[in-house]
PDB file of N, CA and C in Angstrom:
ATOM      1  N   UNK A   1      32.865  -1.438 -17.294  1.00  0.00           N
ATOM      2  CA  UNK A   1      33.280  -0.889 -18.563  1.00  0.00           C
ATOM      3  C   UNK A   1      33.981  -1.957 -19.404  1.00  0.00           C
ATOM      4  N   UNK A   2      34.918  -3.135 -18.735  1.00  0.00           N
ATOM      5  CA  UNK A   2      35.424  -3.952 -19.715  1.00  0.00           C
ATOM      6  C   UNK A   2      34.516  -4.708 -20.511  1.00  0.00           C
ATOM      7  N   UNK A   3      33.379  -5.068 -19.586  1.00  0.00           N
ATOM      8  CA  UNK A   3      32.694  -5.880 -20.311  1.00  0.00           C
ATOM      9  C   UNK A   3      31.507  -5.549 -21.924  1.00  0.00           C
ATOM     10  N   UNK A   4      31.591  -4.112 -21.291  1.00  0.00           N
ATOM     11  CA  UNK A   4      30.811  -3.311 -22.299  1.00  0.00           C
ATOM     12  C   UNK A   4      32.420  -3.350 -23.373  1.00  0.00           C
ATOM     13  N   UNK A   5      33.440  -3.069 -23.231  1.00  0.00           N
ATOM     14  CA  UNK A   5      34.446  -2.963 -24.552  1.00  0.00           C
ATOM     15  C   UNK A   5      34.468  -4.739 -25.187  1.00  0.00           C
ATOM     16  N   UNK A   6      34.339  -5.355 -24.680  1.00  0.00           N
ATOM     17  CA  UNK A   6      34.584  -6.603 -25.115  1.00  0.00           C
ATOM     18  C   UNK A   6      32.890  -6.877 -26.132  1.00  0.00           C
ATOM     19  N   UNK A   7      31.862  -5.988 -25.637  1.00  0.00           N
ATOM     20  CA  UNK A   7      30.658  -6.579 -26.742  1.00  0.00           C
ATOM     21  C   UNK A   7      30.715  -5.886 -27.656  1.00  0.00           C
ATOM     22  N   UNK A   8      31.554  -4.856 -27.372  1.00  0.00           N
ATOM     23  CA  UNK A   8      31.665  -3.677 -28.861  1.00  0.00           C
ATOM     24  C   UNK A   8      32.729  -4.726 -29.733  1.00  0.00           C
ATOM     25  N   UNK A   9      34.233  -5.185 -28.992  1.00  0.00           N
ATOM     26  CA  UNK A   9      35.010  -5.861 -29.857  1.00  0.00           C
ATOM     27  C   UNK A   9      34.348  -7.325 -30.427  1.00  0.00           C
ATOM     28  N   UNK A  10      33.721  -8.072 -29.700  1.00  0.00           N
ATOM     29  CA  UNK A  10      32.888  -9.660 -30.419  1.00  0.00           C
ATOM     30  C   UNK A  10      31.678  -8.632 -31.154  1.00  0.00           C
ATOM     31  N   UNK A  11      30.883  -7.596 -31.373  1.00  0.00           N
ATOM     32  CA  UNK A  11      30.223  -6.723 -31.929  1.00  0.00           C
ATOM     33  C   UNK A  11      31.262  -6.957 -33.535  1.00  0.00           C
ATOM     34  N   UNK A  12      31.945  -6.692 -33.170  1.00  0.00           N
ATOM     35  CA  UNK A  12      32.885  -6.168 -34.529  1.00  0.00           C
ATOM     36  C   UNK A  12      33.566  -7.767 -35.491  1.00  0.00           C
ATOM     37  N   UNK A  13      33.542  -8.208 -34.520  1.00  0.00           N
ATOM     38  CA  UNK A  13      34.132  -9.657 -34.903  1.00  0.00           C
ATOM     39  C   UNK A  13      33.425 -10.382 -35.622  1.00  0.00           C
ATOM     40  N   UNK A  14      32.049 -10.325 -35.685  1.00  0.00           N
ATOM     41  CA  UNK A  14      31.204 -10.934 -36.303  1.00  0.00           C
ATOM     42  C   UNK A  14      31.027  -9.830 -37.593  1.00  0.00           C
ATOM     43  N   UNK A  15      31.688  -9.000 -37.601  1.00  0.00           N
ATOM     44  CA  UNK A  15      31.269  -7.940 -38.761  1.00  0.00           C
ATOM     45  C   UNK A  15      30.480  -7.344 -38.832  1.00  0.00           C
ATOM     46  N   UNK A  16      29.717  -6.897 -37.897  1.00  0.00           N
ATOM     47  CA  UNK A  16      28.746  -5.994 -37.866  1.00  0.00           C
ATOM     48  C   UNK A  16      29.197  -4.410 -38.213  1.00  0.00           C
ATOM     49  N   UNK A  17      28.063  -3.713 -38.600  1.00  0.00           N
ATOM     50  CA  UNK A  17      28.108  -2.688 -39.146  1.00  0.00           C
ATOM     51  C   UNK A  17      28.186  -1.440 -37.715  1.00  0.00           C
ATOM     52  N   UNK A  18      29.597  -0.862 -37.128  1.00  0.00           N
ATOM     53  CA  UNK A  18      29.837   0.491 -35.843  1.00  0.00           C
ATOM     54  C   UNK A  18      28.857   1.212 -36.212  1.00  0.00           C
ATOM     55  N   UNK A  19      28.114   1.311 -37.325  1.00  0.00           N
ATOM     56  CA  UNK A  19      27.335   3.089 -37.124  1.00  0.00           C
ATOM     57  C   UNK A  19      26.238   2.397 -36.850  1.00  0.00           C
ATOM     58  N   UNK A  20      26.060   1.438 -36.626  1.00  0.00           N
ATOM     59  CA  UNK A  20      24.604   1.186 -36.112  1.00  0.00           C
ATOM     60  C   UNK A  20      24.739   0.411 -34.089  1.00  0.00           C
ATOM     61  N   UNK A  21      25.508   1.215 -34.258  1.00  0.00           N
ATOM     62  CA  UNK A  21      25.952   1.147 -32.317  1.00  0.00           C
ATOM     63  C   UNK A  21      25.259   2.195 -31.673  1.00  0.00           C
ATOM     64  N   UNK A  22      24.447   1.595 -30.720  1.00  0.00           N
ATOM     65  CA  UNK A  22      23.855   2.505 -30.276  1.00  0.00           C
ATOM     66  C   UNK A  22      24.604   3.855 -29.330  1.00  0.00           C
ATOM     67  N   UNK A  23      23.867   5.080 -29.188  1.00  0.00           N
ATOM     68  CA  UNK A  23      24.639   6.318 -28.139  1.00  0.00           C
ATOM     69  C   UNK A  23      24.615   5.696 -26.949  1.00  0.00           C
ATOM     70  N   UNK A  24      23.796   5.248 -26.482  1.00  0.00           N
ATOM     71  CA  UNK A  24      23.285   4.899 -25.301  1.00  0.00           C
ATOM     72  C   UNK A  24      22.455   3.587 -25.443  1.00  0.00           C
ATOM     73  N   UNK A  25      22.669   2.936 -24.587  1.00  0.00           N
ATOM     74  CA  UNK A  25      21.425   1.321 -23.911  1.00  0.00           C
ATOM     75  C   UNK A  25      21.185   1.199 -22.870  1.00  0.00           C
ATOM     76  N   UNK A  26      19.998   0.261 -22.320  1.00  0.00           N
ATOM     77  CA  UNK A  26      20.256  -0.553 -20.765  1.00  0.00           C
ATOM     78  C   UNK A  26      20.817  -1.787 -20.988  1.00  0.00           C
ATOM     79  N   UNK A  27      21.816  -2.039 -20.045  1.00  0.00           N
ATOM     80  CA  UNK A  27      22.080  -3.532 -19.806  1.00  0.00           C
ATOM     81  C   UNK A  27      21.206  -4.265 -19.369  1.00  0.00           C
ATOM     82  N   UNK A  28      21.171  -5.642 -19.622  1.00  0.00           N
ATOM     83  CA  UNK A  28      20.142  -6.506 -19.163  1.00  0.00           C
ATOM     84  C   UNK A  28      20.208  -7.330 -17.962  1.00  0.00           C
ATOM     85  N   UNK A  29      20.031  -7.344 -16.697  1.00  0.00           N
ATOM     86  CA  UNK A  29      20.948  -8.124 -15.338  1.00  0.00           C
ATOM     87  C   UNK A  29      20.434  -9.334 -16.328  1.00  0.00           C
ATOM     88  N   UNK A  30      21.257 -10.443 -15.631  1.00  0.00           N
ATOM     89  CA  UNK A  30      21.263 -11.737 -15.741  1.00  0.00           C
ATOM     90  C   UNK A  30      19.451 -12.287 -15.016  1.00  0.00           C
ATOM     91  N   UNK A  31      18.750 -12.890 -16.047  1.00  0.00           N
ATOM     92  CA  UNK A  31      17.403 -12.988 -15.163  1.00  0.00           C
ATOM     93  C   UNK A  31      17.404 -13.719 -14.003  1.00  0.00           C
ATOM     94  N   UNK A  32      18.598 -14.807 -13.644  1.00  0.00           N
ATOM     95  CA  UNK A  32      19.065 -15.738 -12.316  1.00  0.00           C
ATOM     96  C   UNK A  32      19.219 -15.017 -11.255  1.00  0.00           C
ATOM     97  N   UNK A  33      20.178 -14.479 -11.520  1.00  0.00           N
ATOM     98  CA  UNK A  33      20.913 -13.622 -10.412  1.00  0.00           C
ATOM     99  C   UNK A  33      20.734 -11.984 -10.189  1.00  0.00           C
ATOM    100  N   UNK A  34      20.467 -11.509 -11.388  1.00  0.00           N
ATOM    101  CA  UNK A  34      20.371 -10.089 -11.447  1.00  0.00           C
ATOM    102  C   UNK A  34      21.693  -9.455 -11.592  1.00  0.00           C
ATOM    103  N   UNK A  35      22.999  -9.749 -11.809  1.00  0.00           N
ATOM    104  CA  UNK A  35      24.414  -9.824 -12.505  1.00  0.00           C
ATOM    105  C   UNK A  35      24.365  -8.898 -13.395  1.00  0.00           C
ATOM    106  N   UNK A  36      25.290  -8.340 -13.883  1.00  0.00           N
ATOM    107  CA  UNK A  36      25.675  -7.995 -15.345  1.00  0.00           C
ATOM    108  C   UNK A  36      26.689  -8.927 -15.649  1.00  0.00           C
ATOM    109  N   UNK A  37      26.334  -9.741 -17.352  1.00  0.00           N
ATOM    110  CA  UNK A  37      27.416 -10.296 -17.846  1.00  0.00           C
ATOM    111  C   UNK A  37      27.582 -10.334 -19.168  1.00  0.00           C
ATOM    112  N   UNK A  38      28.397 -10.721 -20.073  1.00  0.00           N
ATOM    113  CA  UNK A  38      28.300 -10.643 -21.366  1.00  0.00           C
ATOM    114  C   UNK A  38      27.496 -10.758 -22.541  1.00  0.00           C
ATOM    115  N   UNK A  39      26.195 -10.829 -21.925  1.00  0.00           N
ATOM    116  CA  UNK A  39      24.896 -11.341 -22.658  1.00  0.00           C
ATOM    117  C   UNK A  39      24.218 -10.021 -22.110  1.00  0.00           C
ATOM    118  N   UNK A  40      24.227  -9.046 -21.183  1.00  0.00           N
ATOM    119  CA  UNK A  40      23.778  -8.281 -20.489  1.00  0.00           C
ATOM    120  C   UNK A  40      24.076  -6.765 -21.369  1.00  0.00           C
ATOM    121  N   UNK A  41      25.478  -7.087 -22.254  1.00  0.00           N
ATOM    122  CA  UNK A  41      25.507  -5.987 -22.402  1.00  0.00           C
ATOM    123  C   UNK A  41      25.353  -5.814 -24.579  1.00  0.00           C
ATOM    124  N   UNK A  42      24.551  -7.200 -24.900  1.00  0.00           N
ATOM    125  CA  UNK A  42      24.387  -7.490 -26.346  1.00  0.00           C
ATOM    126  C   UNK A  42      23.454  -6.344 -26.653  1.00  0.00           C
ATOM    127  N   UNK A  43      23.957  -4.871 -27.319  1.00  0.00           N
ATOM    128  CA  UNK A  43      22.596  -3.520 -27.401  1.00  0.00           C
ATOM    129  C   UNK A  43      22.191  -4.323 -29.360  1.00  0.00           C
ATOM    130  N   UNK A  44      22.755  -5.323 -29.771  1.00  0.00           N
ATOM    131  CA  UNK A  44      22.275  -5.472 -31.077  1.00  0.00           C
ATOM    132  C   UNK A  44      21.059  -6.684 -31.091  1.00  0.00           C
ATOM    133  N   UNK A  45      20.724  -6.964 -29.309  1.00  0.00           N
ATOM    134  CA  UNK A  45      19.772  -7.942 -29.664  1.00  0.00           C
ATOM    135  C   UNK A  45      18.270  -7.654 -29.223  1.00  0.00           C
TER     136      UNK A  45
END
């Protein structure tokens, strides 16, 4: 869960527009390792 609050807060930092946040996403594992990490949880890319 932190890591998902931290892409909503760098989400926001760059100024992006909250109503276009998705309800729901999949995270993406890391394609190396299969991980979740901060690139895993980008739902604006």
């Amino acid at each position: 869960m932190e890591k998902a609050l931290y892409a909503v807060r760098d989400y926001f930092r760059e100024g992006r527009d909250g109503s276009l946040i998705p309800e729901s996403f999949k995270a993406k594992p890391d394609p190396y390792g299969g991980y979740l990490n901060n690139s895993s949880l980008r739902f604006w890319e």
